[in-house]
N, C-alpha and C. Protein backbone atom coordinates (compact mmCIF):
# COMPACT_ATOMS: atom_id res chain seq x y z
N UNK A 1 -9.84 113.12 27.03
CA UNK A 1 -10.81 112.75 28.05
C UNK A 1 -11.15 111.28 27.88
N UNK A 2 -11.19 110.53 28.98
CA UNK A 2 -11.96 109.28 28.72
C UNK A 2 -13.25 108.84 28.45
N UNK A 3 -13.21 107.95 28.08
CA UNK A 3 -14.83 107.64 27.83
C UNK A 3 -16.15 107.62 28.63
N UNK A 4 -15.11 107.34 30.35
CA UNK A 4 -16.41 106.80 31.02
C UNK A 4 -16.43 108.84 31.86
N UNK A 5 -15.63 109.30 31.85
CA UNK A 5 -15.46 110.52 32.19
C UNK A 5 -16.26 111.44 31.11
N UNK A 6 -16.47 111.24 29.35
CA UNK A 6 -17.18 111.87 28.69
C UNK A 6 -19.22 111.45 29.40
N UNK A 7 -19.03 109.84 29.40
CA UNK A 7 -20.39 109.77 29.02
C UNK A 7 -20.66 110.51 30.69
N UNK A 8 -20.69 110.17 31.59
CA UNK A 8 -20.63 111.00 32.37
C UNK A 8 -21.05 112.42 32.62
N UNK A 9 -20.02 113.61 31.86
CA UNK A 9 -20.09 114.86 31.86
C UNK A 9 -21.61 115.25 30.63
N UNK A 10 -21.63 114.29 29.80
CA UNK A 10 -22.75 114.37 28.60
C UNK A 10 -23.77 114.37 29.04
N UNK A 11 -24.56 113.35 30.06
CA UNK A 11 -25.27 112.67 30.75
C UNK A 11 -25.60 113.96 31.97
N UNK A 12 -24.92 114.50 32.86
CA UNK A 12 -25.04 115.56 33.64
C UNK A 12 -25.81 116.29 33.31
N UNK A 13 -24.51 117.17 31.85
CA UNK A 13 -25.26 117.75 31.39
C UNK A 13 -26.47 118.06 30.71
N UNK A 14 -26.90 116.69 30.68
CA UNK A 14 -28.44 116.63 29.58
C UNK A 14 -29.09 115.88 30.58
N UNK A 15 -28.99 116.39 32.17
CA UNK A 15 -29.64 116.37 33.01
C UNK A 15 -30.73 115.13 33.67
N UNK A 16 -29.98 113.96 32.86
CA UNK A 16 -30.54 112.48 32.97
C UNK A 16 -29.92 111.99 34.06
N UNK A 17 -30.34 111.00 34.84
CA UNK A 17 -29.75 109.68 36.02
C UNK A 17 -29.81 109.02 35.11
N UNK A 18 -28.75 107.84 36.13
CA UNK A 18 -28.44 106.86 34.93
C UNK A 18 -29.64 105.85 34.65
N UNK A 19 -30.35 105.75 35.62
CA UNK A 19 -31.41 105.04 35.13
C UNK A 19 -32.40 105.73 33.79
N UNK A 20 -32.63 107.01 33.73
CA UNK A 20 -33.08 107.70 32.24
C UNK A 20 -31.81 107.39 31.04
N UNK A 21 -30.97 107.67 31.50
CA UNK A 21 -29.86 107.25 30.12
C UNK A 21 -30.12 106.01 29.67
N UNK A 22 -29.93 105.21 30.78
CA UNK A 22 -30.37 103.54 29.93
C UNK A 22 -31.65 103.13 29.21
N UNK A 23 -32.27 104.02 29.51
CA UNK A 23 -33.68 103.56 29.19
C UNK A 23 -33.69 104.13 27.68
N UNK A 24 -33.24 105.76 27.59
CA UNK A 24 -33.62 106.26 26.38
C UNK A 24 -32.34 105.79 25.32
N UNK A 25 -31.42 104.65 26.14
CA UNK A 25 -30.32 104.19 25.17
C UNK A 25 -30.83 102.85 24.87
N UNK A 26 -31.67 102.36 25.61
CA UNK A 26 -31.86 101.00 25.16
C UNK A 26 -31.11 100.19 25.82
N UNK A 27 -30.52 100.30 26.64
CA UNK A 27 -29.41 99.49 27.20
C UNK A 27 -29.72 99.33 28.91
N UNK A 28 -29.04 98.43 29.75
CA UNK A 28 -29.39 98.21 30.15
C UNK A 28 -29.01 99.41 31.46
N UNK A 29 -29.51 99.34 32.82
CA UNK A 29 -28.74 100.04 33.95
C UNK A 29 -27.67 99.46 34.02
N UNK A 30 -26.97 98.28 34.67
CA UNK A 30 -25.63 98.09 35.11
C UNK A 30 -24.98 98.10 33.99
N UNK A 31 -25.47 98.56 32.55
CA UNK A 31 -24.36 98.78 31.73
C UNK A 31 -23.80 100.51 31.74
N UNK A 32 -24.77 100.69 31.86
CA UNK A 32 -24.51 102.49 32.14
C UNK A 32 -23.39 102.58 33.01
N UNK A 33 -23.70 101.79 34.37
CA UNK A 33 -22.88 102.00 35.58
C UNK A 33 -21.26 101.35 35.02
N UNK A 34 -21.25 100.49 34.62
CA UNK A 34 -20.15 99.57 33.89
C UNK A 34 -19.35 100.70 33.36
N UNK A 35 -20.10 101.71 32.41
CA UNK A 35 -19.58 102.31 31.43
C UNK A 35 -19.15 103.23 32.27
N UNK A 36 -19.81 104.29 33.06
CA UNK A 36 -19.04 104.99 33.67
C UNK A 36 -18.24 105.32 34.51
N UNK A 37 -18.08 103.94 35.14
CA UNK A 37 -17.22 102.97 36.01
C UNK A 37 -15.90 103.19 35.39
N UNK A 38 -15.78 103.31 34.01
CA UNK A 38 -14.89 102.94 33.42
C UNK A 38 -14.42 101.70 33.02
N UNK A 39 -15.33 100.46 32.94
CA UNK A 39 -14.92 98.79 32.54
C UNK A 39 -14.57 98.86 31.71
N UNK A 40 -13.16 98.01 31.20
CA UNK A 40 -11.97 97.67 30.33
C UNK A 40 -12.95 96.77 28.86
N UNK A 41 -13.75 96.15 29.29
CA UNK A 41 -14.73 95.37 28.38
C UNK A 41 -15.77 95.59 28.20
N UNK A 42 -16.05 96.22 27.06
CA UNK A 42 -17.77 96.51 26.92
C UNK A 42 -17.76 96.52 25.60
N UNK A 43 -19.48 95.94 25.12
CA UNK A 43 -19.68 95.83 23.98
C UNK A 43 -19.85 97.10 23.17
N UNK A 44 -19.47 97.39 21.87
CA UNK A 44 -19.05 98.52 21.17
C UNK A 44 -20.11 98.74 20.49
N UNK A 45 -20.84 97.68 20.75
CA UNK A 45 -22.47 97.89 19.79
C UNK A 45 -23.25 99.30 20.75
N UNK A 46 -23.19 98.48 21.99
CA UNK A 46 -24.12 99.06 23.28
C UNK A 46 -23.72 100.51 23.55
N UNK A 47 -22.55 100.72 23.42
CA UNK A 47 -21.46 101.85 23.86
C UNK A 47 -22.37 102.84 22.65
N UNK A 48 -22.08 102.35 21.41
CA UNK A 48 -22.50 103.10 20.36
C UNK A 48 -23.97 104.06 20.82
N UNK A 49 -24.70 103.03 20.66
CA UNK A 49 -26.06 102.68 21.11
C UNK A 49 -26.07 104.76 22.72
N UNK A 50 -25.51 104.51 23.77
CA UNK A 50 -25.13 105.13 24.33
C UNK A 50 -24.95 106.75 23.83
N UNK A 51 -23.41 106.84 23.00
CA UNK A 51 -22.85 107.57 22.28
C UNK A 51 -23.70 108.30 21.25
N UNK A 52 -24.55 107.48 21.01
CA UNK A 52 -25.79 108.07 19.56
C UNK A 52 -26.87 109.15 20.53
N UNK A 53 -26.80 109.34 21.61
CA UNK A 53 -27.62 110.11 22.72
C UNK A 53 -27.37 111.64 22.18
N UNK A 54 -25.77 111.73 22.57
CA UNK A 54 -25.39 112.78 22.42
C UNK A 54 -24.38 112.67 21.17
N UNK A 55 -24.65 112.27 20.08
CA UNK A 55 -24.43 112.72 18.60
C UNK A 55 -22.65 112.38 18.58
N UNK A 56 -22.79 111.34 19.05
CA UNK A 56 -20.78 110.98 18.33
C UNK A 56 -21.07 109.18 18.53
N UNK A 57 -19.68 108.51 18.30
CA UNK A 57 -19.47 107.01 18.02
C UNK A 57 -18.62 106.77 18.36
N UNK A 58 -18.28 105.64 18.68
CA UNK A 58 -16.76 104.60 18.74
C UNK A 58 -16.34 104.62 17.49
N UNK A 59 -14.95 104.82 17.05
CA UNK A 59 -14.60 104.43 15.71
C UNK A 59 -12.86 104.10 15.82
N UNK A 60 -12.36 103.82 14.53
CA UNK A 60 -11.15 103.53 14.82
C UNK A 60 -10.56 104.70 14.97
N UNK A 61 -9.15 105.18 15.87
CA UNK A 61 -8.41 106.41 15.73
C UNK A 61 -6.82 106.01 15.87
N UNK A 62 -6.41 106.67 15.18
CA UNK A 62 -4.45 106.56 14.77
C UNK A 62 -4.30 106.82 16.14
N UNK A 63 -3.17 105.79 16.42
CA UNK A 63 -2.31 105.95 17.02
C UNK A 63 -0.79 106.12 17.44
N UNK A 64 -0.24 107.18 17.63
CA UNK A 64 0.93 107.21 17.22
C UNK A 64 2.04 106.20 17.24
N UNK A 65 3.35 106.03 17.07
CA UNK A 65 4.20 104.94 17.22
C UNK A 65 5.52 104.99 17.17
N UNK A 66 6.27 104.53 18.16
CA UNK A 66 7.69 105.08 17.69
C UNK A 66 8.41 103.93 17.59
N UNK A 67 8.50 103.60 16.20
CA UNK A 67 9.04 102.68 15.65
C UNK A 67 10.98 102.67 15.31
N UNK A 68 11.37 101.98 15.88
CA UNK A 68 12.75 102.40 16.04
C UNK A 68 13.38 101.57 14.65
């Protein structure tokens, strides 16, 4: 699932607009919208910040590789 498709379905479900998400994230509105927009660039602090709502994080994850 993607990110802006998780915060999204999280957010629904815990029955917030995006204007309550930003507020109880600390962040701003057009970052909410940004985020679930899906924007290619966003700060990983803020995202976090976001993500800490509903109990997960940005972190690093393996990616596979087919190294010839």
């Amino acid at each position: 699932m993607q990110l802006n498709a998780f915060v999204k379905e999280k957010r629904r479900l815990a029955g917030l607009t995006q204007p309550e998400l930003a507020e109880k994230a600390g962040v701003g509105l057009r970052f909410v919208r940004e985020l679930e927009q899906g924007k290619t660039t966003l700060r990983l602090d803020k995202v976090n910040q976001v993500l800490q709502l509903f109990g997960h994080q940005i972190g690093p994850v393996p990616v596979s590789r087919n190294i010839e």
